[in-house]
C-alpha atoms as a PDB file:
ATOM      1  CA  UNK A   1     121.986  85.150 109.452  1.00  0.00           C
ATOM      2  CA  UNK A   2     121.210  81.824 111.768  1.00  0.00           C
ATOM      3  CA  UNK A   3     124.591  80.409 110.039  1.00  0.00           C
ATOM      4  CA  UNK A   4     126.473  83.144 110.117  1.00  0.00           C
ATOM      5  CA  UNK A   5     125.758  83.134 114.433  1.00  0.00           C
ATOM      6  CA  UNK A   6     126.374  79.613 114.360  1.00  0.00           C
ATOM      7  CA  UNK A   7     129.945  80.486 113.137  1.00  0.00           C
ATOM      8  CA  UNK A   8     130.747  83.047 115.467  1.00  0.00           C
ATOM      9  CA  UNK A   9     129.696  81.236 117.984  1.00  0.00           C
ATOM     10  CA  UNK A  10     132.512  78.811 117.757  1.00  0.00           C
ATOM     11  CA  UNK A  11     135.408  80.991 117.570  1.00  0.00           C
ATOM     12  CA  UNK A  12     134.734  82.706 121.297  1.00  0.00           C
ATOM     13  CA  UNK A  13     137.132  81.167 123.775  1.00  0.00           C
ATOM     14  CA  UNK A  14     135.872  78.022 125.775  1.00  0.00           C
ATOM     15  CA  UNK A  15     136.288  79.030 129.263  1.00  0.00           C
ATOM     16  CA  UNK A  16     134.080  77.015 131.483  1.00  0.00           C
ATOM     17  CA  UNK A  17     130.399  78.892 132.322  1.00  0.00           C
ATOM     18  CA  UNK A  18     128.726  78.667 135.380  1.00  0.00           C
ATOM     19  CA  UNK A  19     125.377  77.791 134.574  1.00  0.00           C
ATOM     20  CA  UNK A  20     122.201  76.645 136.966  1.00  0.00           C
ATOM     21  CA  UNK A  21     121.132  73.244 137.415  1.00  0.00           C
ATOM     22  CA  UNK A  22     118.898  72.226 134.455  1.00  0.00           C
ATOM     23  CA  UNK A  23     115.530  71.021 135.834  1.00  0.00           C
ATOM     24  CA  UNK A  24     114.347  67.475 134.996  1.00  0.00           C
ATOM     25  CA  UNK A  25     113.113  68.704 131.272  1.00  0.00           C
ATOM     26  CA  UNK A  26     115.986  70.750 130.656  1.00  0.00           C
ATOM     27  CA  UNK A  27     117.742  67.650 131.228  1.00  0.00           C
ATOM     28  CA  UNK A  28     115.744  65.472 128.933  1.00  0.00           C
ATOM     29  CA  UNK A  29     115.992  68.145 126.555  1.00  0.00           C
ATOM     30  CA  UNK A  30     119.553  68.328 126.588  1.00  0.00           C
ATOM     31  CA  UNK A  31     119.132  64.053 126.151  1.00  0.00           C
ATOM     32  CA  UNK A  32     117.297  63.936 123.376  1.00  0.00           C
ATOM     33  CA  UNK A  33     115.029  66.528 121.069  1.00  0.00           C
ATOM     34  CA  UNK A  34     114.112  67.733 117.967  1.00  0.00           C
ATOM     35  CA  UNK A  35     115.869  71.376 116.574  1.00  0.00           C
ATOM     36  CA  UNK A  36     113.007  72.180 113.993  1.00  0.00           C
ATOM     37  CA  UNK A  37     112.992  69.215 111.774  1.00  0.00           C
ATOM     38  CA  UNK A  38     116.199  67.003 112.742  1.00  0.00           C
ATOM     39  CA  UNK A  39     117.805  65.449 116.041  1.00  0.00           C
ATOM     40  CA  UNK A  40     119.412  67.427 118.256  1.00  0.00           C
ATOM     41  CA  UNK A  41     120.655  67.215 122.289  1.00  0.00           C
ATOM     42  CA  UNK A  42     123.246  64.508 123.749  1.00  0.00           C
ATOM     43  CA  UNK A  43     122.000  61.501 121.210  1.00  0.00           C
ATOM     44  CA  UNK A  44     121.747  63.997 117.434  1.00  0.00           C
ATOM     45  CA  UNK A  45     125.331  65.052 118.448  1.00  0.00           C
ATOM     46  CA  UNK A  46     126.566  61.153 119.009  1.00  0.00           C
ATOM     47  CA  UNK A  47     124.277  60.232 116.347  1.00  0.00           C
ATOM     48  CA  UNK A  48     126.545  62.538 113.693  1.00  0.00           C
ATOM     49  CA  UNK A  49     129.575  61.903 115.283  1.00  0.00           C
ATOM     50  CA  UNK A  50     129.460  58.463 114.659  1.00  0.00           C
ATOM     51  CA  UNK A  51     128.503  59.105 111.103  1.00  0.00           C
ATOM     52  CA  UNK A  52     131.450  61.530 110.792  1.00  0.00           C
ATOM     53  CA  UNK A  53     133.645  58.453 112.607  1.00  0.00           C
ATOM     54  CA  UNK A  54     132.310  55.797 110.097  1.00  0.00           C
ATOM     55  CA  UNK A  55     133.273  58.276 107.339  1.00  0.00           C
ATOM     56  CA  UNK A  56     129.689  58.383 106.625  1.00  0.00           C
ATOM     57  CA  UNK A  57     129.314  61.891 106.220  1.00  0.00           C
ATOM     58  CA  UNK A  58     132.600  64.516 105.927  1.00  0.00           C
ATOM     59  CA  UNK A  59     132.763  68.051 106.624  1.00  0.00           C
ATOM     60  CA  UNK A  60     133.893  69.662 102.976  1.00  0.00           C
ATOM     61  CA  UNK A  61     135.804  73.248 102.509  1.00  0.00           C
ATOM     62  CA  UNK A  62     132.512  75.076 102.474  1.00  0.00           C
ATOM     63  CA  UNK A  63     131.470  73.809 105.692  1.00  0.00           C
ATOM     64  CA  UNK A  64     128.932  71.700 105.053  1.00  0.00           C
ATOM     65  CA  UNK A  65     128.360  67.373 105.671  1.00  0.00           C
ATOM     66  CA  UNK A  66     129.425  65.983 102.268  1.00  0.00           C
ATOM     67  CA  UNK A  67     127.837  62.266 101.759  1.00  0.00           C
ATOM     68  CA  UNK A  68     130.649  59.703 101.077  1.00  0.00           C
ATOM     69  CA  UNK A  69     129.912  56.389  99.177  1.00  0.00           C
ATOM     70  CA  UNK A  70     129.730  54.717 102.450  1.00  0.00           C
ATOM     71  CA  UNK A  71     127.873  56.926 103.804  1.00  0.00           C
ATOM     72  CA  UNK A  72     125.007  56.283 101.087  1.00  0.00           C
ATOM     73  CA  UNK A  73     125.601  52.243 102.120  1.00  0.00           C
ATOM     74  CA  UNK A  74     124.951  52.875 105.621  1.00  0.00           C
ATOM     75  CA  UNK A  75     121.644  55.160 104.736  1.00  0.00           C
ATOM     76  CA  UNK A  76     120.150  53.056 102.536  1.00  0.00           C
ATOM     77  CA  UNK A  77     120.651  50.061 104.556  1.00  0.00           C
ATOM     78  CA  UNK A  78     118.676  51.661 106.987  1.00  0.00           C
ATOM     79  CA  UNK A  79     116.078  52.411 104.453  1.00  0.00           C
ATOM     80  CA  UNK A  80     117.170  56.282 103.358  1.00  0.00           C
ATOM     81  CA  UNK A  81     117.922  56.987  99.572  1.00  0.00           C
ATOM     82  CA  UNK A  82     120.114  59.574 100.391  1.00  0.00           C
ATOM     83  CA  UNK A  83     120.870  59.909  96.450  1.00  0.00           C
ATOM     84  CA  UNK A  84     116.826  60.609  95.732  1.00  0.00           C
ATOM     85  CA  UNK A  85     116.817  63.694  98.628  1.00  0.00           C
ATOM     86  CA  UNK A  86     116.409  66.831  96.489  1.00  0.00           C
ATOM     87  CA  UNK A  87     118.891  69.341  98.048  1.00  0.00           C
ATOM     88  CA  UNK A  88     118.272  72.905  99.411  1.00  0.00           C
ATOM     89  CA  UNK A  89     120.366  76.098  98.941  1.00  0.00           C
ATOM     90  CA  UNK A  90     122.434  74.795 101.381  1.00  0.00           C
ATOM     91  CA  UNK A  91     122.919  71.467 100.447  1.00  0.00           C
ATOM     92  CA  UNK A  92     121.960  68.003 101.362  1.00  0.00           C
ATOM     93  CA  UNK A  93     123.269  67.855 104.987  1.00  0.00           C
ATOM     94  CA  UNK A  94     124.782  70.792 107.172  1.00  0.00           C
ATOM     95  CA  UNK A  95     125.690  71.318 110.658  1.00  0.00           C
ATOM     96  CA  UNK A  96     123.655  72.386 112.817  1.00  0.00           C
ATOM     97  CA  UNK A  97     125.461  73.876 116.163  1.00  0.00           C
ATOM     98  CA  UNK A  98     123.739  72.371 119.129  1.00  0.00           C
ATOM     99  CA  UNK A  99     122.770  75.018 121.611  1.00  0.00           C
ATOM    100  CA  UNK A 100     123.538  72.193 124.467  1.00  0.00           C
ATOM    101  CA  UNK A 101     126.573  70.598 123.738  1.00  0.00           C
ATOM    102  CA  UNK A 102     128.328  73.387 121.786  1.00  0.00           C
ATOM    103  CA  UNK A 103     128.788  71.027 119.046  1.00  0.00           C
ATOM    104  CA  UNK A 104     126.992  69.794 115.920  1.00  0.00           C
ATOM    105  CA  UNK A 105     124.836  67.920 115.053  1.00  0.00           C
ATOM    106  CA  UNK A 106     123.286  67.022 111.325  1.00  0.00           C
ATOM    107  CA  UNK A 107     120.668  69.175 109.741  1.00  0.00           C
ATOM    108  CA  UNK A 108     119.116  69.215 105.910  1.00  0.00           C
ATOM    109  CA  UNK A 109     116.868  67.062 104.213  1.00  0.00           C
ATOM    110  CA  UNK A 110     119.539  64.170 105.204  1.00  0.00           C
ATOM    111  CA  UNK A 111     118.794  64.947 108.774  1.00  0.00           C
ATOM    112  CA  UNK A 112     115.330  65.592 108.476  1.00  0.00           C
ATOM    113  CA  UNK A 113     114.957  62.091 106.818  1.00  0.00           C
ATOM    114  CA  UNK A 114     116.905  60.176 109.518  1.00  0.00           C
ATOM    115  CA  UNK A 115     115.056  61.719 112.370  1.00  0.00           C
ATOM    116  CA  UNK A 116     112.040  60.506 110.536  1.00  0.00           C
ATOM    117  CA  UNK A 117     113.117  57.232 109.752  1.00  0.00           C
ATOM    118  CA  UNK A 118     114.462  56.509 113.437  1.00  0.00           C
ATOM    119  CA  UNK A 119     110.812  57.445 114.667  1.00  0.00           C
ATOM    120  CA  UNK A 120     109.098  54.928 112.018  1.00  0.00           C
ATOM    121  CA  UNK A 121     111.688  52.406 113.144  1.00  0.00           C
ATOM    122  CA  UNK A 122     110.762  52.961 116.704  1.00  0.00           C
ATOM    123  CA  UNK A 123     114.247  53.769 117.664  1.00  0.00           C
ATOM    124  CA  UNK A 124     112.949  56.648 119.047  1.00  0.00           C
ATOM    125  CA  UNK A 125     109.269  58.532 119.985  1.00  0.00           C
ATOM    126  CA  UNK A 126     108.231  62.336 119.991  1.00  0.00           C
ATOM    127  CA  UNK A 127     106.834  63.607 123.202  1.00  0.00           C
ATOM    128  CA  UNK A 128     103.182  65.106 123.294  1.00  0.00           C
ATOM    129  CA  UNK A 129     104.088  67.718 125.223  1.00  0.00           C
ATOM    130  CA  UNK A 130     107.450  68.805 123.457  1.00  0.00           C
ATOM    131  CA  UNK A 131     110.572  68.555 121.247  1.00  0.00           C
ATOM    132  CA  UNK A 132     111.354  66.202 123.568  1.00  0.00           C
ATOM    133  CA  UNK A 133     112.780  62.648 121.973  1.00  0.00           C
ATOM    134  CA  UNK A 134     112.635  59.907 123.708  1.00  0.00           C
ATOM    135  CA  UNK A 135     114.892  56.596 122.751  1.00  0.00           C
ATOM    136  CA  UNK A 136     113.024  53.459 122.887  1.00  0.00           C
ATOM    137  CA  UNK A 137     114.949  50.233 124.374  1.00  0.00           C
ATOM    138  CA  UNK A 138     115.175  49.019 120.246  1.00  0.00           C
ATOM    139  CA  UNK A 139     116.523  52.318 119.557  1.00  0.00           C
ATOM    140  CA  UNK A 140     119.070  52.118 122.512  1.00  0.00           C
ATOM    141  CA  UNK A 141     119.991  48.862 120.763  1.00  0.00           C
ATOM    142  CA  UNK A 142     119.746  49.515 117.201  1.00  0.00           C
ATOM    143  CA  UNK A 143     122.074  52.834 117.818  1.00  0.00           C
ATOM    144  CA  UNK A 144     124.855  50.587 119.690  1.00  0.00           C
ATOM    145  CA  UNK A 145     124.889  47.994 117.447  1.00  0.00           C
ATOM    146  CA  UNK A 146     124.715  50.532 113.863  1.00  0.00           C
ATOM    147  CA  UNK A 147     126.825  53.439 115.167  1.00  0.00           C
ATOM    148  CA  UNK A 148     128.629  52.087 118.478  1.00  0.00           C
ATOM    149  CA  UNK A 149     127.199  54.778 120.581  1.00  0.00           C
ATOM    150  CA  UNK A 150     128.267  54.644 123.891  1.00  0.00           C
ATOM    151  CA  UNK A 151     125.965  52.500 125.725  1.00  0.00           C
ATOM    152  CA  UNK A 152     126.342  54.830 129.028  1.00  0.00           C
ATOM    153  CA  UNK A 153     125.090  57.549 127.289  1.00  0.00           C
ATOM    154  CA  UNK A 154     121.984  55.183 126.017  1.00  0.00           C
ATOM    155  CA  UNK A 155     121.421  54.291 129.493  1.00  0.00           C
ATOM    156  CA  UNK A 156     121.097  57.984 130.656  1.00  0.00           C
ATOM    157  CA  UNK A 157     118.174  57.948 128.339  1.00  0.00           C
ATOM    158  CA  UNK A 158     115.059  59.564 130.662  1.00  0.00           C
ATOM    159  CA  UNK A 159     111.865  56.605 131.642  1.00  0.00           C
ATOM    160  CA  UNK A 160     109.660  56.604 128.817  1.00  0.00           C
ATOM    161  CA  UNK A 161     105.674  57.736 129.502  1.00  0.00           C
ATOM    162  CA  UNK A 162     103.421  55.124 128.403  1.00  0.00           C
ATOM    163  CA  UNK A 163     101.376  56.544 125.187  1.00  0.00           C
ATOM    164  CA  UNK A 164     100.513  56.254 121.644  1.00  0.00           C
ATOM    165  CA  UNK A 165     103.357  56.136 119.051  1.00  0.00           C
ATOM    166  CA  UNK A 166     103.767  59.561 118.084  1.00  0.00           C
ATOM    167  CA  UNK A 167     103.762  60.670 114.155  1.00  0.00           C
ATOM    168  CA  UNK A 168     106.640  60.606 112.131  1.00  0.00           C
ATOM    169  CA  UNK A 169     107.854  63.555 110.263  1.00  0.00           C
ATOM    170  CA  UNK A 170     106.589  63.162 106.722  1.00  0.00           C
ATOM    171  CA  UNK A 171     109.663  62.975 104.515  1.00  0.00           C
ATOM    172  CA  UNK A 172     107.450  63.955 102.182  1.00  0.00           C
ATOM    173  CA  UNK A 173     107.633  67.571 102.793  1.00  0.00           C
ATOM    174  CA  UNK A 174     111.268  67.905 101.536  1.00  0.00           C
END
C-alpha cells in the first residue's frame, strides 16, 4: 500500500505549495534523518543521487535500484558486501520517496547497511532525542571526497551537540 502512495504521489502536478516556516528541528530534519532503517532528508537524497550519478546503483523497469558492478566496487570499498545482503520481497535496494524533498532516496537492506556503516565510520551520528542525523566534520569530508556532494550543502549541516557516539544499526538484523 506504502508503495503504491509513493507512486501516486509523483504523478500529481508540481505546482509550488505554500508551506510554513519549518522550525529549527524541522529544519534539521529535513538536513539529515533516518526514514525507519535508512537515510533520508537533504544528505540520503544527495547520498543516492550520487550513487545513481556514479552508475552505482540504476533504476530497472520494475522500479526498483538495481546494483551495477561498480556499484558493488564502490560498496565494498567502503566495507559493504553488497553481494552477501540477503534480499527482501522487494529486492535489495528500492526507492524510498522522501517526504521532504519530493524525491528519493535509497531504502532495502542496501540502504539499511550504508546508513549503518556511515554511523560506524563516524561519517555521521544518531541524535538521542530523534531520527535526527547529524554529519560529523569526517563525514562532511568523506562524502565530498567518495560521492562529490556538494560541499554547500555539507556546510548547511546543523552544530553538532556534544555526546556519546550513538549505536549503529545492527546489520545484523537483515
Amino acid at each position: 500500500m506504502a508503495q503504491a502512495l509513493e507512486h501516486l504521489a509523483t504523478l500529481t502536478a508540481h505546482q509550488p505549495v505554500k508551506r510554513p516556516a519549518l522550525s529549527a528541528e524541522g529544519r534539521e530534519l529535513r538536513f539529515c534523518r533516518s526514514c525507519y532503517d535508512h537515510l533520508a532528508g537533504q544528505i540520503g537524497v544527495a547520498v543516492t543521487q550520487a550513487l545513481q550519478n556514479r552508475r552505482c546503483i540504476a533504476m530497472a523497469d520494475d522500479q526498483q535500484f538495481r546494483l551495477t558492478p561498480d556499484g558493488v566496487r564502490w560498496f565494498e570499498a567502503i566495507g559493504i558486501d553488497a553481494q552477501a545482503l540477503k534480499p527482501t520481497r522487494r529486492g535489495i535496494a528500492r526507492p524510498c520517496l522522501d517526504w521532504t524533498e519530493r524525491t528519493y532516496h535509497l531504502a532495502g537492506p542496501l540502504g539499511r547497511h550504508l546508513l549503518a556503516n556511515f554511523i560506524t565510520r563516524g561519517w555521521l551520528r544518531r541524535a538521542k532525542e530523534s531520527r535526527r542525523l547529524l554529519v560529523t566534520p569526517k563525514g562532511q569530508l568523506e562524502l565530498k571526497q567518495r560521492l562529490d556532494i556538494d560541499s554547500d550543502l555539507l556546510a548547511r549541516s546543523p552544530q553538532q551537540k556534544p555526546g556519546p557516539a550513538a549505536h549503529a544499526i545492527n546489520p545484523a538484523q537483515s
